[in-house]
Structures are given as C-alpha cells and as structure tokens.
Protein backbone atom coordinates (compact mmCIF):
# COMPACT_ATOMS: atom_id res chain seq x y z
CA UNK A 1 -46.13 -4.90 36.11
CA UNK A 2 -43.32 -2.78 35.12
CA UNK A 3 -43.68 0.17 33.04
CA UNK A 4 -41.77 0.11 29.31
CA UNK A 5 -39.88 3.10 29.14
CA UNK A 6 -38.25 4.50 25.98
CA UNK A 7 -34.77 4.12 25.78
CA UNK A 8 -32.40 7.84 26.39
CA UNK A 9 -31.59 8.74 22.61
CA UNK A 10 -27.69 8.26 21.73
CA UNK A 11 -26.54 12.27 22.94
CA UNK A 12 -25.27 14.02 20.10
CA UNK A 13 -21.56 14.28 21.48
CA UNK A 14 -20.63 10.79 21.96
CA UNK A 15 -21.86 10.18 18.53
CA UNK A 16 -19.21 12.77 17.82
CA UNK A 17 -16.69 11.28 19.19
CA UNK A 18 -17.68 7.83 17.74
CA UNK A 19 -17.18 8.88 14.27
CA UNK A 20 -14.22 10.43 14.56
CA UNK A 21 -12.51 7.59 16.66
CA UNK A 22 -13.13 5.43 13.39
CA UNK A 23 -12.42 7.69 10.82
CA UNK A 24 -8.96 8.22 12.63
CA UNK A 25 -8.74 4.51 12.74
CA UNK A 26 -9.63 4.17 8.95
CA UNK A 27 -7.22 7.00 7.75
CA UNK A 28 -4.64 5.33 10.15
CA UNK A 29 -5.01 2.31 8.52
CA UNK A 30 -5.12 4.00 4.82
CA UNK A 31 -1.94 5.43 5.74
CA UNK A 32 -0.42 2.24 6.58
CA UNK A 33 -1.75 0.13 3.29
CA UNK A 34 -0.33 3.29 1.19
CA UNK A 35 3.02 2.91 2.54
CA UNK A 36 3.47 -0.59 2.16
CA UNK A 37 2.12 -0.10 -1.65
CA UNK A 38 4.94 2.31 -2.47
CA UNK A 39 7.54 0.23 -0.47
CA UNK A 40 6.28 -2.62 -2.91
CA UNK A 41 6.61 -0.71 -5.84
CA UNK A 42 9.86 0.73 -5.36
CA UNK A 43 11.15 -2.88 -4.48
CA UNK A 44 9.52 -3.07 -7.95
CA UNK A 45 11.91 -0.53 -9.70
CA UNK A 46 14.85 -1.33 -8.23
CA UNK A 47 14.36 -4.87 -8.93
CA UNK A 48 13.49 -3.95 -12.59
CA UNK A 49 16.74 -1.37 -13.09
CA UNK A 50 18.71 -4.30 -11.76
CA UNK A 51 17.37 -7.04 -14.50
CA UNK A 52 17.97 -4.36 -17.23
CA UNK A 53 21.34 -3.81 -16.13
CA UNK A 54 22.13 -6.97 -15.97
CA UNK A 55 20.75 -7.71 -19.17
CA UNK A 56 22.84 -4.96 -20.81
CA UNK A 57 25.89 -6.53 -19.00
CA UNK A 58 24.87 -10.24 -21.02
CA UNK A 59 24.59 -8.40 -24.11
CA UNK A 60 27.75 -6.59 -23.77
CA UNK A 61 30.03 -9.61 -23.13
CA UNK A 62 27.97 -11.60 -25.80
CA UNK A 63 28.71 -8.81 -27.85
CA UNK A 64 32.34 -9.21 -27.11
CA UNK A 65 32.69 -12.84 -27.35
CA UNK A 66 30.83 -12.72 -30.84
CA UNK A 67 27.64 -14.60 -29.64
CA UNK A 68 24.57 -13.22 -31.58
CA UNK A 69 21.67 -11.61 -29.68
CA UNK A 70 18.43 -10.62 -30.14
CA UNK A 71 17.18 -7.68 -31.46
C-alpha cells in the first residue's frame, strides 16, 4: 500500500515571481486599453472641431446668400 504523503508547500519565491509576472501582464495590458482610449478621444476632438468648423463655414455663406439660420 503506498504511503499518502503531503504535497511540498508552493516555496515562497516562485510565488514571487508569479505575482509579479501577472501584475506586469495586467499593467501591460492597462497601458495598452489607456492608449487606445485617448487615441479614441482625440479622434473625438478633431472630429468635433471639424463639424463646428464646418458648421461656421454653412452659416457664413448662408449668411451671405441671405438664407436665415438658426439661432
């Protein structure tokens, strides 16, 4: 019959090394989603300067022509 032993407790140092293997991953991958937010968002203000100045450019030649706008 063969003798249970207990399993050799996880040493401390690979644990160690473990944790900060994925916390590099995680911050790696923070990093990466961050970046792609502010790309996004300043796709979103330069999209959003370009509608206002081309509104300002329809109100200026409807302006010209005599065509009402709105307030």
């Amino acid at each position: 019959m063969s003798v249970m032993t207990r399993p050799e407790p996880i040493r401390p140092a690979i644990l160690i090394v473990c944790l900060v293997y994925v916390c590099s991953i995680r911050d790696q991958l923070t990093y990466i989603e961050s970046n792609r937010g502010v790309r996004s968002s300043s796709e979103t203000v330069e999209r959003r300067l370009f509608e206002q100045h081309a509104a300002a450019r329809i109100a200026e030649k409807k302006q010209r022509t005599g065509i009402p706008t709105r307030p």
